[in-house]
Protein backbone atom coordinates (compact mmCIF):
# COMPACT_ATOMS: atom_id res chain seq x y z
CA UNK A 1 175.12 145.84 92.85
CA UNK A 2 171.76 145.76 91.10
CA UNK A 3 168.46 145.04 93.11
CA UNK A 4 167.81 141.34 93.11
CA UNK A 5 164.92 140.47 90.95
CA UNK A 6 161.71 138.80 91.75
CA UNK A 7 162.59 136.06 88.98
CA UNK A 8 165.51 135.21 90.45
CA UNK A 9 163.74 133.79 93.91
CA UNK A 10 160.29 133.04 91.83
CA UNK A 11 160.25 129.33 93.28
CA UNK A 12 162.03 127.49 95.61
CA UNK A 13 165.74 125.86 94.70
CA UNK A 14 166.44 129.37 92.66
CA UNK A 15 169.07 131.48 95.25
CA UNK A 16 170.43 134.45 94.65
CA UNK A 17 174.65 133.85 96.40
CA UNK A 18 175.97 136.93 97.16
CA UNK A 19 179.58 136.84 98.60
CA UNK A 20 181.88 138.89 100.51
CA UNK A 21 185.67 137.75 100.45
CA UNK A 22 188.98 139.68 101.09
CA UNK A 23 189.97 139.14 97.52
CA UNK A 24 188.93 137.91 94.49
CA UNK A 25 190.96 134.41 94.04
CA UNK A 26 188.95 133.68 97.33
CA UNK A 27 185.15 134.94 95.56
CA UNK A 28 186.27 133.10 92.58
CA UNK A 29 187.14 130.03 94.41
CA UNK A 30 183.77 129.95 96.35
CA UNK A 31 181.67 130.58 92.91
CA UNK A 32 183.79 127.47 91.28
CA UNK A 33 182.45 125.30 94.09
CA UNK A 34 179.20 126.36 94.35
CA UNK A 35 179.33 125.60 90.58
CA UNK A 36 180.44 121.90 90.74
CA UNK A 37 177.18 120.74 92.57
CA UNK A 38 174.56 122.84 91.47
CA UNK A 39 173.48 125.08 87.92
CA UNK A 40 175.53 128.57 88.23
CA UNK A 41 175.00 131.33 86.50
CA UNK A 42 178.62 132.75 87.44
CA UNK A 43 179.55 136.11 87.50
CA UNK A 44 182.73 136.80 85.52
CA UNK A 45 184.06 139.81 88.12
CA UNK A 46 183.57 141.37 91.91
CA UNK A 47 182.82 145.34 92.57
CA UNK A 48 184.37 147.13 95.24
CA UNK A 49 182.73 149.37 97.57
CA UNK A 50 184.63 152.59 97.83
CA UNK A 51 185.74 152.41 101.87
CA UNK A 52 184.49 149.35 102.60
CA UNK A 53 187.41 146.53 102.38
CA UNK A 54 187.20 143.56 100.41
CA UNK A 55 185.18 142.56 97.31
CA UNK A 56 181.94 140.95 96.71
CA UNK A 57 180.36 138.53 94.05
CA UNK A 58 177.26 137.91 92.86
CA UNK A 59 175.89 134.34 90.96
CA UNK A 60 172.54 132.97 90.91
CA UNK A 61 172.01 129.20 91.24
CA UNK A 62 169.65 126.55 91.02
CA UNK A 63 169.40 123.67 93.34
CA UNK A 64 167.13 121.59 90.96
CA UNK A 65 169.91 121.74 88.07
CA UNK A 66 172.74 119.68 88.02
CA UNK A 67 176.16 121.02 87.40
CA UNK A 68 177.20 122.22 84.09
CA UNK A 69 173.66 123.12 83.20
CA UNK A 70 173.24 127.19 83.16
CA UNK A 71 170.27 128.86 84.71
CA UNK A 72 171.11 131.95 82.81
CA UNK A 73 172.54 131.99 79.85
């Protein structure tokens, strides 16, 4: 995954979510409900780590946003 950028933390309420699941229905479902309560930028897919299990997701969000409302286009 890419380094997390200063922007993305630059003032409190802006998180950067990063999530470790089994699969990626699970990571998916997690982003969805982080999504209905607060502004998500979500990420459309997980990575793998070659021999590491699982999957992990990335979305930023923004606590001071309501739902529906994208922090990043």
């Amino acid at each position: 995954m890419r380094q997390i950028n200063d922007a993305h933390v630059a003032e409190p309420g802006l998180a950067v979510v990063e999530v470790a699941t089994a699969d990626d229905q699970t990571a998916f479902a997690l982003q969805e409900v982080l999504a209905t309560r607060w502004a998500t930028a979500m990420a459309d897919r997980t990575t793998r780590v070659p021999g590491e299990p699982g999957v992990r997701l990335r979305c930023y969000l923004d606590r001071h946003r309501t739902a529906g409302r994208w922090l990043y286009p």
